[in-house]
C-alpha atoms as a PDB file:
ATOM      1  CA  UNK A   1     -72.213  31.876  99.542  1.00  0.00           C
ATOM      2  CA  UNK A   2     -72.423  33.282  95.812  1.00  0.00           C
ATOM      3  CA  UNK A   3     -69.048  32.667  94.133  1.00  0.00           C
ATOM      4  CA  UNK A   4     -67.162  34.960  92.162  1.00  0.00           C
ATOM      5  CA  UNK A   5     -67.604  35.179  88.389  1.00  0.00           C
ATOM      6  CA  UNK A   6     -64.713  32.928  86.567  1.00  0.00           C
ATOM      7  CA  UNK A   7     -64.617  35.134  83.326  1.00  0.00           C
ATOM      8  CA  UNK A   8     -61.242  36.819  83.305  1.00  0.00           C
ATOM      9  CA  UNK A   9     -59.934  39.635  81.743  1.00  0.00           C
ATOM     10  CA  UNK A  10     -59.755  40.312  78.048  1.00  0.00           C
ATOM     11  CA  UNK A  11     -55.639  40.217  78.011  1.00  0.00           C
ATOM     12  CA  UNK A  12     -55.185  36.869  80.141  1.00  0.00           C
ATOM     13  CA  UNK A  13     -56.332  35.025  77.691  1.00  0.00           C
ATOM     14  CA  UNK A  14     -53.162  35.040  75.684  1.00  0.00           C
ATOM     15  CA  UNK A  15     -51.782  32.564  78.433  1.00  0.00           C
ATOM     16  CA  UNK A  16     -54.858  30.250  77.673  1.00  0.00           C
ATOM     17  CA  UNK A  17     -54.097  30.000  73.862  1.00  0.00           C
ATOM     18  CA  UNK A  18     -49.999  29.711  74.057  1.00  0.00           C
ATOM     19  CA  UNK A  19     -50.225  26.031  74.537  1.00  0.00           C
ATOM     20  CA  UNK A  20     -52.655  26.043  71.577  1.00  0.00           C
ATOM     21  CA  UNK A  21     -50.609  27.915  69.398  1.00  0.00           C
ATOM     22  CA  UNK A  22     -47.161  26.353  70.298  1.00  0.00           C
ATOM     23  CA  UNK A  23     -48.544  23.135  69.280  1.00  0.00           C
ATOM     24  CA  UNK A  24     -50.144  24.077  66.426  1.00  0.00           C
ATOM     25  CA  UNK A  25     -47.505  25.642  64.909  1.00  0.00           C
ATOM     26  CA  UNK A  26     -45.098  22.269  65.382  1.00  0.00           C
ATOM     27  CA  UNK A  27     -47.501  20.235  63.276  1.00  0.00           C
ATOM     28  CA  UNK A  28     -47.355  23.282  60.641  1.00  0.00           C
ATOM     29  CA  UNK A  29     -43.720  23.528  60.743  1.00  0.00           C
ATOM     30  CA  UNK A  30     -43.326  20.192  60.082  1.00  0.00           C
ATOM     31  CA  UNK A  31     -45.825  20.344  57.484  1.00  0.00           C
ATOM     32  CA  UNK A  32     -43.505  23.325  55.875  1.00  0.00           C
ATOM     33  CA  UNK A  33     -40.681  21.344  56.007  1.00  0.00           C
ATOM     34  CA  UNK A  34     -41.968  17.906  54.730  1.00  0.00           C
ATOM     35  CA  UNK A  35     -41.262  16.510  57.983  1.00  0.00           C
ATOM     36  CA  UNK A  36     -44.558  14.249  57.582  1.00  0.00           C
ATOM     37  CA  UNK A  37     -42.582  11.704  60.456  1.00  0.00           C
ATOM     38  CA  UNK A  38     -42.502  14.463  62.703  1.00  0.00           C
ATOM     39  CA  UNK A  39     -45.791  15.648  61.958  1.00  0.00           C
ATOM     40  CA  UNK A  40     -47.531  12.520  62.326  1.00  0.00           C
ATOM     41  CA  UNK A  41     -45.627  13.128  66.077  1.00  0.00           C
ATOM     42  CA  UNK A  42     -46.980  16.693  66.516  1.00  0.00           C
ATOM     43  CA  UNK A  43     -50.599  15.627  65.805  1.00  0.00           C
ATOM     44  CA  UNK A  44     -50.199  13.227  68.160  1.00  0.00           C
ATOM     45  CA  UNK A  45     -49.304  16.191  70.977  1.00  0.00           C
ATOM     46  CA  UNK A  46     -52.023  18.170  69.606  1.00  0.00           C
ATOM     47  CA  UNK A  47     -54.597  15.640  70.381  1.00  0.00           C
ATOM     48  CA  UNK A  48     -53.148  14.954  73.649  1.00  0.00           C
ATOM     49  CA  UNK A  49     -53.108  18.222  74.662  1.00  0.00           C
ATOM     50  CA  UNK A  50     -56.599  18.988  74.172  1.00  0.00           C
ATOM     51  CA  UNK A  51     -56.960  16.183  75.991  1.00  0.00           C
ATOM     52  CA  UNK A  52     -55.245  16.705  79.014  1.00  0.00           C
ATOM     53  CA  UNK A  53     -56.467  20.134  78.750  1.00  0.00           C
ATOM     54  CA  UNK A  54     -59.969  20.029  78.215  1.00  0.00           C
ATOM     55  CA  UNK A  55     -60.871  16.802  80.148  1.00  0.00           C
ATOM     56  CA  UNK A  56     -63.743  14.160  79.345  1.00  0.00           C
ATOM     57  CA  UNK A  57     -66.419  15.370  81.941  1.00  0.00           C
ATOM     58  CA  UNK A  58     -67.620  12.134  84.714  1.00  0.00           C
ATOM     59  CA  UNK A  59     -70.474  10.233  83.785  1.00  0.00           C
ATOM     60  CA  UNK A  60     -69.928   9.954  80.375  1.00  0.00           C
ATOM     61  CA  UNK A  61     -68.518   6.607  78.301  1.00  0.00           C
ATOM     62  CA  UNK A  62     -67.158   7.231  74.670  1.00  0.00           C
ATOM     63  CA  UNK A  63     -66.472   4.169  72.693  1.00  0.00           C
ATOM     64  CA  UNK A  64     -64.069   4.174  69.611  1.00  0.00           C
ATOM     65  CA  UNK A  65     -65.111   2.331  66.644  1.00  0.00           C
ATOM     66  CA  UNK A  66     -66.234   2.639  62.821  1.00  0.00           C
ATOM     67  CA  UNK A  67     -69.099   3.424  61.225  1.00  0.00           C
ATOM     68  CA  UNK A  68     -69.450   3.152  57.242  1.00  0.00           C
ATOM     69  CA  UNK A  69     -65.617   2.741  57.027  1.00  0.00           C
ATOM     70  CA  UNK A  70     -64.730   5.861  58.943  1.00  0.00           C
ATOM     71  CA  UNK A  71     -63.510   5.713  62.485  1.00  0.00           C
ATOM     72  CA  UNK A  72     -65.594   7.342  64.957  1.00  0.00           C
ATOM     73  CA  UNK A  73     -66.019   8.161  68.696  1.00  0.00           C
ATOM     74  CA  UNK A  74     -69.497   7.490  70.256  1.00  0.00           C
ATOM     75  CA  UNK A  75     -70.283   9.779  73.427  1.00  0.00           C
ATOM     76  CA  UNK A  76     -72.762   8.531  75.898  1.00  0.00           C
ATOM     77  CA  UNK A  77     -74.157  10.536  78.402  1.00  0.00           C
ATOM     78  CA  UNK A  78     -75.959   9.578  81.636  1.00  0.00           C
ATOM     79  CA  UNK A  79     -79.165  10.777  80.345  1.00  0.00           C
ATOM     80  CA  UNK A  80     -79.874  11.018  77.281  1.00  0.00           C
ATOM     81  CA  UNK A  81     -83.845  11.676  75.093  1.00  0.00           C
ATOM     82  CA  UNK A  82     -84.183   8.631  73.320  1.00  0.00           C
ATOM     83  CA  UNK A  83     -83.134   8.876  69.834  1.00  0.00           C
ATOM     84  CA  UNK A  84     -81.341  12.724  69.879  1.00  0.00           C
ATOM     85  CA  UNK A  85     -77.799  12.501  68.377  1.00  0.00           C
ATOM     86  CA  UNK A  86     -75.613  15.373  67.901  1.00  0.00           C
ATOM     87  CA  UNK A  87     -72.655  14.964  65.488  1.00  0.00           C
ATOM     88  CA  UNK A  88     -69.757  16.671  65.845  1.00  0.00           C
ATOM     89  CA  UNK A  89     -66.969  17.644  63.452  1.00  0.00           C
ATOM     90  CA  UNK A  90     -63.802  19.028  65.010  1.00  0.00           C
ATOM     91  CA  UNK A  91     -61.464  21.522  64.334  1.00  0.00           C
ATOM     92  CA  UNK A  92     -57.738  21.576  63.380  1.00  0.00           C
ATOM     93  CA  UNK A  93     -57.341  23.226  60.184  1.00  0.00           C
ATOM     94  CA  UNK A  94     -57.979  20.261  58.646  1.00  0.00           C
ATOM     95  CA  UNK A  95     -53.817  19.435  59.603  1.00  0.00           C
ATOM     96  CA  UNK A  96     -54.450  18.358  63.281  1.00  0.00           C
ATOM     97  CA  UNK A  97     -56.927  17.631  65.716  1.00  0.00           C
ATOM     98  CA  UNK A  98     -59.136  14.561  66.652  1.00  0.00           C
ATOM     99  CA  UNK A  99     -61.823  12.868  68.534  1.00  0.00           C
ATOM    100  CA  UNK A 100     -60.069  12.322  71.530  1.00  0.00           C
ATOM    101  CA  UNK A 101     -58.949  15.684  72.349  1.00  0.00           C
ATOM    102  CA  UNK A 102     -62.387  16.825  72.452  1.00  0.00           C
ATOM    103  CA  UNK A 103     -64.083  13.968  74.285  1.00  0.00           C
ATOM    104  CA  UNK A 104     -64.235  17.273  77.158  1.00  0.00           C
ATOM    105  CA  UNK A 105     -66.419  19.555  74.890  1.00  0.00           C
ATOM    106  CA  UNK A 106     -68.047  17.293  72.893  1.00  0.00           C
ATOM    107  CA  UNK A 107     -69.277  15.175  76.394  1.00  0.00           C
ATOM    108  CA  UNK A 108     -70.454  18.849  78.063  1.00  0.00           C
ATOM    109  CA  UNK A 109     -72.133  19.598  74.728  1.00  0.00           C
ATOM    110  CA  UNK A 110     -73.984  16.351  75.134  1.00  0.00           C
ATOM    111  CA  UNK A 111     -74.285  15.953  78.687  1.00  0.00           C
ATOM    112  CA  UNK A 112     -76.945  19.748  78.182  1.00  0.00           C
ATOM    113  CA  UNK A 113     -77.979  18.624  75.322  1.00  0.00           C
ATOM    114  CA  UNK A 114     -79.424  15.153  76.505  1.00  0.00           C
ATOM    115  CA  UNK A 115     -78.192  13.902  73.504  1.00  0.00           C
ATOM    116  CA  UNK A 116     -75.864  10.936  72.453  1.00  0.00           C
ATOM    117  CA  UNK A 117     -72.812  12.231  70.282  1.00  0.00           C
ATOM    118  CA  UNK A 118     -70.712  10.872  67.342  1.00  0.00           C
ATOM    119  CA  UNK A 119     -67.658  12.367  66.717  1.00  0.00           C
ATOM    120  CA  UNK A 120     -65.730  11.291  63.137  1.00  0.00           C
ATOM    121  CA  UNK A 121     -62.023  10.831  62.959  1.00  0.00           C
ATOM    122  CA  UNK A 122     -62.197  12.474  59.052  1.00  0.00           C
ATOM    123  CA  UNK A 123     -58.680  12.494  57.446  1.00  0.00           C
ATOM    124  CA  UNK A 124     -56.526  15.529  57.324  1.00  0.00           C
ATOM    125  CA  UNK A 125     -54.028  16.635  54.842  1.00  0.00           C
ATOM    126  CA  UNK A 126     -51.654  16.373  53.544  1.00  0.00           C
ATOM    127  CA  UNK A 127     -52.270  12.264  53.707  1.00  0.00           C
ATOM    128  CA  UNK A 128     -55.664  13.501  51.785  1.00  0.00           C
ATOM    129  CA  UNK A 129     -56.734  16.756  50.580  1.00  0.00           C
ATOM    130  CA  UNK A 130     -60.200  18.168  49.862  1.00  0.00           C
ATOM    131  CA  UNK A 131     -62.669  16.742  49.638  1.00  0.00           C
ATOM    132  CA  UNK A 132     -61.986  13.898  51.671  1.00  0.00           C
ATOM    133  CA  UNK A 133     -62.865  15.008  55.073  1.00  0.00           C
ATOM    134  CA  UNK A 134     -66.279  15.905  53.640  1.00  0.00           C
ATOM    135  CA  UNK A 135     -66.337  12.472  52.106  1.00  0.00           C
ATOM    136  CA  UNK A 136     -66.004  10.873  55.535  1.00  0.00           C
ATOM    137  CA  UNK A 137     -68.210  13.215  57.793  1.00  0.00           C
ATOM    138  CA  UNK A 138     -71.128  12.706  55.390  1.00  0.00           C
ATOM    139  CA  UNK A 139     -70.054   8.619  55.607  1.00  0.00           C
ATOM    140  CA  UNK A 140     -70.836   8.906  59.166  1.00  0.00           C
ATOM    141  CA  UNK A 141     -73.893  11.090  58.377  1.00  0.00           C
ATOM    142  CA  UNK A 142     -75.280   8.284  56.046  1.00  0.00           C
ATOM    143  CA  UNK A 143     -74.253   5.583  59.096  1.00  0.00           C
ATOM    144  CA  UNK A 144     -76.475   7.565  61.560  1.00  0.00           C
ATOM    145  CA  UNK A 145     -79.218   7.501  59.007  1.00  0.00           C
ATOM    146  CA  UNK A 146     -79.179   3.767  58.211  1.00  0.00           C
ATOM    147  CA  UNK A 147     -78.678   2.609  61.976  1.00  0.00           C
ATOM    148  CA  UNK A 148     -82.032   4.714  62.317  1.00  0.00           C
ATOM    149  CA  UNK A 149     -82.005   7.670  63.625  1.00  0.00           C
ATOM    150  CA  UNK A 150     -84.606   9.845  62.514  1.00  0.00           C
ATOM    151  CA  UNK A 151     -82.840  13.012  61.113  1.00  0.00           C
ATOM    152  CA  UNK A 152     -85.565  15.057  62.838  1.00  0.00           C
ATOM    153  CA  UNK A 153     -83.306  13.650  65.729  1.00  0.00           C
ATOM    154  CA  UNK A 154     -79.906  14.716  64.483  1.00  0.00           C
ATOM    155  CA  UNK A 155     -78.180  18.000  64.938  1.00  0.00           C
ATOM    156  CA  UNK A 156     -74.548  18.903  63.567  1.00  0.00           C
ATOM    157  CA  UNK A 157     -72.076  20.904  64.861  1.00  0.00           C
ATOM    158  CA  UNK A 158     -68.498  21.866  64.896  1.00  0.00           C
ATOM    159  CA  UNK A 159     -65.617  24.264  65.182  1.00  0.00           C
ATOM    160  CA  UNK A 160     -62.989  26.439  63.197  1.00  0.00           C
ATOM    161  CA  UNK A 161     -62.655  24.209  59.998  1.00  0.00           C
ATOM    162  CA  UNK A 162     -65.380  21.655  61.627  1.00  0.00           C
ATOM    163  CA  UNK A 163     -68.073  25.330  61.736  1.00  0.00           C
ATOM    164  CA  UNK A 164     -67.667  25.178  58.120  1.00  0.00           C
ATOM    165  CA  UNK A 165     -68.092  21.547  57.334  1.00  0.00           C
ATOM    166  CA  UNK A 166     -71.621  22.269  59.672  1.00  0.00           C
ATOM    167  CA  UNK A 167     -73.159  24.067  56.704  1.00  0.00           C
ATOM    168  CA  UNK A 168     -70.703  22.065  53.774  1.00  0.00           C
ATOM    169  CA  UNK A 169     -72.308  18.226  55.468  1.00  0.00           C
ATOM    170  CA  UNK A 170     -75.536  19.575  55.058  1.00  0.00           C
ATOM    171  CA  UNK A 171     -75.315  20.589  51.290  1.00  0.00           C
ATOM    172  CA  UNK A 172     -73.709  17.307  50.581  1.00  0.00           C
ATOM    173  CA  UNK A 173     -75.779  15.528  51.835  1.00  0.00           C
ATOM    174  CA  UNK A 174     -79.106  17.952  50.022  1.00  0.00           C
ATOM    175  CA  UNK A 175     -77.135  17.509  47.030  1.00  0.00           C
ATOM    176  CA  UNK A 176     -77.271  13.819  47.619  1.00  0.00           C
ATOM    177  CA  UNK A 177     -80.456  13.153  48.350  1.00  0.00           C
ATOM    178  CA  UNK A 178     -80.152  12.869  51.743  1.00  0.00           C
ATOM    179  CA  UNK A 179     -82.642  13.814  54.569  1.00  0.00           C
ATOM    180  CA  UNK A 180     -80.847  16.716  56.611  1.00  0.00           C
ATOM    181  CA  UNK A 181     -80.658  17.171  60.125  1.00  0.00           C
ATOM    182  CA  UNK A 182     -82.729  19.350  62.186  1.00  0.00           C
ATOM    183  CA  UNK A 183     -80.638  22.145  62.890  1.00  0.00           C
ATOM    184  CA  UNK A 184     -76.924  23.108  63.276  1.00  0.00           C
ATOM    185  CA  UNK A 185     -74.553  25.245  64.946  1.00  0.00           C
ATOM    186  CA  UNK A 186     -70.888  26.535  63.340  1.00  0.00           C
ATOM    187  CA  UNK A 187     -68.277  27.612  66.188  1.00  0.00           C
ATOM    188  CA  UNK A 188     -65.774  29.738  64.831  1.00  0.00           C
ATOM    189  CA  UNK A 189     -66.292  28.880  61.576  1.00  0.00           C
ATOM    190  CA  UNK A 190     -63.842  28.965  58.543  1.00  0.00           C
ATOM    191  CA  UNK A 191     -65.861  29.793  56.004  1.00  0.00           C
ATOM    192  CA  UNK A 192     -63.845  31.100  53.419  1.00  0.00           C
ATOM    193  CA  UNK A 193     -60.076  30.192  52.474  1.00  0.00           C
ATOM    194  CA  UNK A 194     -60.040  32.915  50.130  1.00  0.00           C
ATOM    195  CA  UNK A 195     -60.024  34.872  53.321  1.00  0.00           C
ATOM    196  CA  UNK A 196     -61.311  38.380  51.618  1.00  0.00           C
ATOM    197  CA  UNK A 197     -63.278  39.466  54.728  1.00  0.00           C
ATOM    198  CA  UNK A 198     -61.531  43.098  56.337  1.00  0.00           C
ATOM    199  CA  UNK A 199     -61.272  41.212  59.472  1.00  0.00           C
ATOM    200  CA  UNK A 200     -58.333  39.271  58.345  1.00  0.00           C
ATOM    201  CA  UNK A 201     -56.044  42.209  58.543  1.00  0.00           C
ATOM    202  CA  UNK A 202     -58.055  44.494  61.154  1.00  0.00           C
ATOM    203  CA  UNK A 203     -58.187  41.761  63.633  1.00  0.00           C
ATOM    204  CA  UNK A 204     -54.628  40.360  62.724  1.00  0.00           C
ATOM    205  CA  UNK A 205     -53.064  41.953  65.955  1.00  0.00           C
ATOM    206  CA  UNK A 206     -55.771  41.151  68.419  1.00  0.00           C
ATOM    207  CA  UNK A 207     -56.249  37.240  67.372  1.00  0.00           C
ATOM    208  CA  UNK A 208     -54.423  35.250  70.371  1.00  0.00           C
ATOM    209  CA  UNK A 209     -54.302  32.197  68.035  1.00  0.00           C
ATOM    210  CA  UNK A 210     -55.149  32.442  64.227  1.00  0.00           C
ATOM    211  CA  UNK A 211     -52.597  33.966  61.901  1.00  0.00           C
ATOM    212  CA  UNK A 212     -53.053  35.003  57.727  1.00  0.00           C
ATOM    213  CA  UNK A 213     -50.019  33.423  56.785  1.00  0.00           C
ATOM    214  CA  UNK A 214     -50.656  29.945  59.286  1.00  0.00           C
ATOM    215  CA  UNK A 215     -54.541  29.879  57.580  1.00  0.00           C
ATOM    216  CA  UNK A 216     -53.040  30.497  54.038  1.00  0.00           C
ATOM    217  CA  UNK A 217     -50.546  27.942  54.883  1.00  0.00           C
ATOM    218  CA  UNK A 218     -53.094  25.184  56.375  1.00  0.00           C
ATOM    219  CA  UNK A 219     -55.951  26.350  53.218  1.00  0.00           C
ATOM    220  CA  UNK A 220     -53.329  25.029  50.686  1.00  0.00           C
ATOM    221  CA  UNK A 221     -52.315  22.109  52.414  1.00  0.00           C
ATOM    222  CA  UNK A 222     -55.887  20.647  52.472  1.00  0.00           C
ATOM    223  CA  UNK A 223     -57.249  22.076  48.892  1.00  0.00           C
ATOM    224  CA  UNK A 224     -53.779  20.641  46.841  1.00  0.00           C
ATOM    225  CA  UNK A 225     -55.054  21.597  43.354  1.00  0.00           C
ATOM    226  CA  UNK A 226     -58.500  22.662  44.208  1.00  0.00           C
ATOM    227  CA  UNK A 227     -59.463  26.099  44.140  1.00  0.00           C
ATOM    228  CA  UNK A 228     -59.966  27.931  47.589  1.00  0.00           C
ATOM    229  CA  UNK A 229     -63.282  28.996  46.900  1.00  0.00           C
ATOM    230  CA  UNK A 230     -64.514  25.465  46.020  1.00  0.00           C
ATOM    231  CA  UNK A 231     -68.521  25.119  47.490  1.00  0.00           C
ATOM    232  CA  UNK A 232     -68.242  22.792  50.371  1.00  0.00           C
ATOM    233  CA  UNK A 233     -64.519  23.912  51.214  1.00  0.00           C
ATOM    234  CA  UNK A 234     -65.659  27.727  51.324  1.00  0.00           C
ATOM    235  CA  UNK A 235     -69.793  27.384  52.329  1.00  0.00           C
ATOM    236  CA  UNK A 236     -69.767  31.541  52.047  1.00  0.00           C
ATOM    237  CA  UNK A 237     -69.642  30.051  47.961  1.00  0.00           C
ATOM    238  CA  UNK A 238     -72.329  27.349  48.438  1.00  0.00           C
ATOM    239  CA  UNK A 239     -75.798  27.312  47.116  1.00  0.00           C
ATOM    240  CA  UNK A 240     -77.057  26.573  51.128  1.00  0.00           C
ATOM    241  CA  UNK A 241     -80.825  26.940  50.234  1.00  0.00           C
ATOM    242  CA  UNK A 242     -82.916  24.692  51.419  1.00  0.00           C
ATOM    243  CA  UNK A 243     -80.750  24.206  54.918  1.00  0.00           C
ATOM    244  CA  UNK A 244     -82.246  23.788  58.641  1.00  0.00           C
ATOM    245  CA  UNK A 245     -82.285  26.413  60.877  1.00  0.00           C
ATOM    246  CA  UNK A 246     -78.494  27.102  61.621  1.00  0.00           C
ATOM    247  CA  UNK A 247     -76.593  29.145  64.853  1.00  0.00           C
ATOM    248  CA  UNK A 248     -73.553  30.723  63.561  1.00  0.00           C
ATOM    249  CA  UNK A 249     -70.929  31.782  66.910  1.00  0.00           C
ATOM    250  CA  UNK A 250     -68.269  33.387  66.110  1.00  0.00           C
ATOM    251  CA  UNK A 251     -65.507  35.876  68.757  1.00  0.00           C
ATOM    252  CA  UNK A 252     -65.191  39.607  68.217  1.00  0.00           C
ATOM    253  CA  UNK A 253     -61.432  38.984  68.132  1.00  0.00           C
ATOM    254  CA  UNK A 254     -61.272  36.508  65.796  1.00  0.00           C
ATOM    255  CA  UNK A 255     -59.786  37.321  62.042  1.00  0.00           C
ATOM    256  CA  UNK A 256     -62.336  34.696  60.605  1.00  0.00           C
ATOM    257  CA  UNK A 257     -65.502  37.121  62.280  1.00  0.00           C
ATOM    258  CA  UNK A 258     -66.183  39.312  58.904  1.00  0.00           C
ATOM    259  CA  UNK A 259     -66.155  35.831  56.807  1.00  0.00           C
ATOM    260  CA  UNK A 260     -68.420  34.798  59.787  1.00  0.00           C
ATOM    261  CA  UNK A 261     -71.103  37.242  59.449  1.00  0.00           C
ATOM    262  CA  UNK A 262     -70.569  36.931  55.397  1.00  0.00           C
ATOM    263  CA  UNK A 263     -71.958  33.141  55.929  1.00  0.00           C
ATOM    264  CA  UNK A 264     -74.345  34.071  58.281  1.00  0.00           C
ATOM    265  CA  UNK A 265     -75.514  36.801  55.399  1.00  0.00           C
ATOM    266  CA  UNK A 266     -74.905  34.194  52.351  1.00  0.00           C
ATOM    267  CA  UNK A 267     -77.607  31.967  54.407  1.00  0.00           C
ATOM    268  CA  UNK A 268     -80.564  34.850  55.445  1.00  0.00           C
ATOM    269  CA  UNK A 269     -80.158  35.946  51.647  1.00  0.00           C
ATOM    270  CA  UNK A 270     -80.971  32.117  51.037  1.00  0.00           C
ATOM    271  CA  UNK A 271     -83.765  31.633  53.181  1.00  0.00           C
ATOM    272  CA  UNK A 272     -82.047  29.831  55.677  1.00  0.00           C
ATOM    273  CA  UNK A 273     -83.045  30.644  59.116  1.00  0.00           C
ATOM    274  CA  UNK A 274     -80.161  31.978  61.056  1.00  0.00           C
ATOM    275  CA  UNK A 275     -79.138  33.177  64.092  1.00  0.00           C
ATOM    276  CA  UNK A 276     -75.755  35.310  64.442  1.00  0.00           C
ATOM    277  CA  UNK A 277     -74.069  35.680  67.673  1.00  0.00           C
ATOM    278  CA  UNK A 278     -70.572  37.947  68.001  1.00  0.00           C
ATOM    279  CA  UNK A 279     -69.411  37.546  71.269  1.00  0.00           C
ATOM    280  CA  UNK A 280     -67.018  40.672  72.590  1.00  0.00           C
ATOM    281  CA  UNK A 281     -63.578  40.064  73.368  1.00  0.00           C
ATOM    282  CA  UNK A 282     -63.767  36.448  72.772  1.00  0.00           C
ATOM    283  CA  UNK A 283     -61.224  34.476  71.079  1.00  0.00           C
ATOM    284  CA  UNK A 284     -61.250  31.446  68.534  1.00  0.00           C
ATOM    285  CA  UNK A 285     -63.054  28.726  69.876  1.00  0.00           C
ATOM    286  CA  UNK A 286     -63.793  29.712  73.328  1.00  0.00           C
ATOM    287  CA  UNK A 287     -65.992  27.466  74.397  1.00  0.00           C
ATOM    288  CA  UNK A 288     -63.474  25.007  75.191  1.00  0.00           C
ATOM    289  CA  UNK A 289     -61.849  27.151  77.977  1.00  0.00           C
ATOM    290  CA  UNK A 290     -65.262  26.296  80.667  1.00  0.00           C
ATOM    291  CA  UNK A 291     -63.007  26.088  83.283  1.00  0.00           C
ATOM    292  CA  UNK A 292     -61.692  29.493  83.169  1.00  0.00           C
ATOM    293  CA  UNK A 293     -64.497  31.974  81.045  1.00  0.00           C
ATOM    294  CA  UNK A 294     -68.518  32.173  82.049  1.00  0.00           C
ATOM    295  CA  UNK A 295     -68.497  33.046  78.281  1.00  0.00           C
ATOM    296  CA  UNK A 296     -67.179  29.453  77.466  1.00  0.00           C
ATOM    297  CA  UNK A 297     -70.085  28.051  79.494  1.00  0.00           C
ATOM    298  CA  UNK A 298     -73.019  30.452  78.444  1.00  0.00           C
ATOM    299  CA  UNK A 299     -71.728  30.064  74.545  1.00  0.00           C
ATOM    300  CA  UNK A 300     -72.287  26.289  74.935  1.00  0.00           C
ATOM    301  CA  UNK A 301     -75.953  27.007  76.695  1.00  0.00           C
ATOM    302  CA  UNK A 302     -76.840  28.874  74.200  1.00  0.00           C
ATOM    303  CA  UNK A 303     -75.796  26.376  71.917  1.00  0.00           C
ATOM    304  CA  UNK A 304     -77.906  23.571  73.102  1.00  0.00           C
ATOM    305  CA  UNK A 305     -80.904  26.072  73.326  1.00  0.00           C
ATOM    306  CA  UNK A 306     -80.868  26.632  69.739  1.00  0.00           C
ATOM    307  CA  UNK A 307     -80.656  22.403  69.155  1.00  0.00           C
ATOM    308  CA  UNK A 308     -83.091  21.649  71.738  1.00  0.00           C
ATOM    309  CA  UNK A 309     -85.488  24.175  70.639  1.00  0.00           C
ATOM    310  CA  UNK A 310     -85.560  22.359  67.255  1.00  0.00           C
ATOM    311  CA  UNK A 311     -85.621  18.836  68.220  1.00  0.00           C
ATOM    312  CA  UNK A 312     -88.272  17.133  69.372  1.00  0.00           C
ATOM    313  CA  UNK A 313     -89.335  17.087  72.727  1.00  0.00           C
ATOM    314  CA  UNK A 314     -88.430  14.736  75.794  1.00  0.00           C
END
């Protein structure tokens, strides 16, 4: 018997993203008020939230380690095409989140991709501001590269501030000399903490989650006394030529969508090969609500059909 479609209508999702948003906001609160005790707490109920929320799928094992002096989560699928690694930079606003609150979308990412994953615990601010998350999530690039993986075989991807350090990893790492990875795809992507994009205030009222004055807030927390448009904090800034084919996904509701489309833009006008995808009515980061929105799922096929199409075959 064929079951009903899942996806659900355009206004329930505000009940999805209240749990989201009420925790966010604690660790920004406490952030506001110096509490860094009490936010040290509050990232702590972030993580577990996403964690209770967004389960680790069966069949997969995630070990928690360090690679290159940054900790990291490895994600091992059932099956897996020799060699393929994906590595995956989460979101947070660069004040919360971490690898074990998205051992459930990073392990479905995998599990379609056939791939294993690696997943870095980068430090947040205000315990270390920019760019010290980009430091450590091209550490655990370099890692991948010296235990041997072929970066023909490597893919990156990530979400909200983690879409952005997609495209920022891969100029470091040009910049550095450094092979670069086959492809990548940005989720959401915060690509510019100058936030100048008309979407900022024309999608203020329709964003379930994102806020101007929480991004503002969470921008100068991690940039102390850089400036906002700094390269490889703001990639819409970056000189990206040279990049691998990239998949930029970003929701119609969203206030980061025009500063979306601007990167996706900044990286055609490069001669980066790029594929833009604005999905209606969808909210920030989507894809980690599979049990409730076909959109969730068929974002994260599409996804791994943009990687798998670059890597090399089974």
């Amino acid at each position: 018997m064929t079951q009903p479609p899942r996806t659900l209508p355009v206004p329930a999702l505000e009940p999805l993203m209240e749990p989201w948003i009420e925790k966010l906001g604690a660790a920004l609160d406490a952030l506001q008020a110096n509490r860094l005790n009490d936010l040290a707490g509050a990232r702590a109920a972030y993580a577990d939230w996403f964690a209770s929320r967004f389960p680790a799928p069966d069949g997969v094992a995630y070990e928690d380690g360090q690679t290159n002096g940054v900790p990291v989560t490895r994600v091992r699928p059932g099956e897996t095409v020799d060699g393929r690694v994906l590595l995956y930079l989460h979101g947070g606003g660069y004040l919360a989140g971490a690898p074990n609150g998205y051992r459930g979308l990073v392990g479905r990412y995998a599990t379609r991709l056939r791939s294993e994953a690696l997943i870095p615990d980068y430090r947040l601010a205000p315990d270390a501001h920019y760019p010290a998350a980009i430091d450590d999530n091209l550490a655990a690039y370099e890692a991948l590269l010296k235990e041997g993986y072929d970066p023909g075989s490597i893919v990156v991807s990530g979400d909200s501030a983690g879409g952005a350090m997609s495209i920022a990893l891969m100029v470091a790492a040009r910049d550095a000399g450094l092979p670069l990875p086959a492809a990548a795809v940005a989720i959401s992507p915060w690509a510019n903490l100058e936030h100048t994009g008309e979407s900022i205030t024309t999608k203020a009222a329709a964003d379930p989650l994102c806020t101007p004055e929480a991004l503002r807030a969470m921008a100068l927390n991690y940039m102390g006394d850089n400036p906002l448009n700094s390269p490889l904090a703001s990639p819409v800034f970056a000189d990206v030529s040279g990049l691998p084919p990239v998949l930029v996904q970003i929701g119609e509701r969203e206030i980061m969508l025009s500063d979306a489309v601007r990167l996706a833009e900044h990286l055609a006008a490069a001669q980066v090969r790029v594929n833009l995808e604005v999905w209606p009515g969808m909210p920030h980061v989507w894809h980690l609500f599979s049990e409730d929105l076909d959109e969730a799922n068929d974002a994260l096929d599409s996804a791994v059909a943009f990687l798998d199409a670059r890597l090399p075959a089974a």
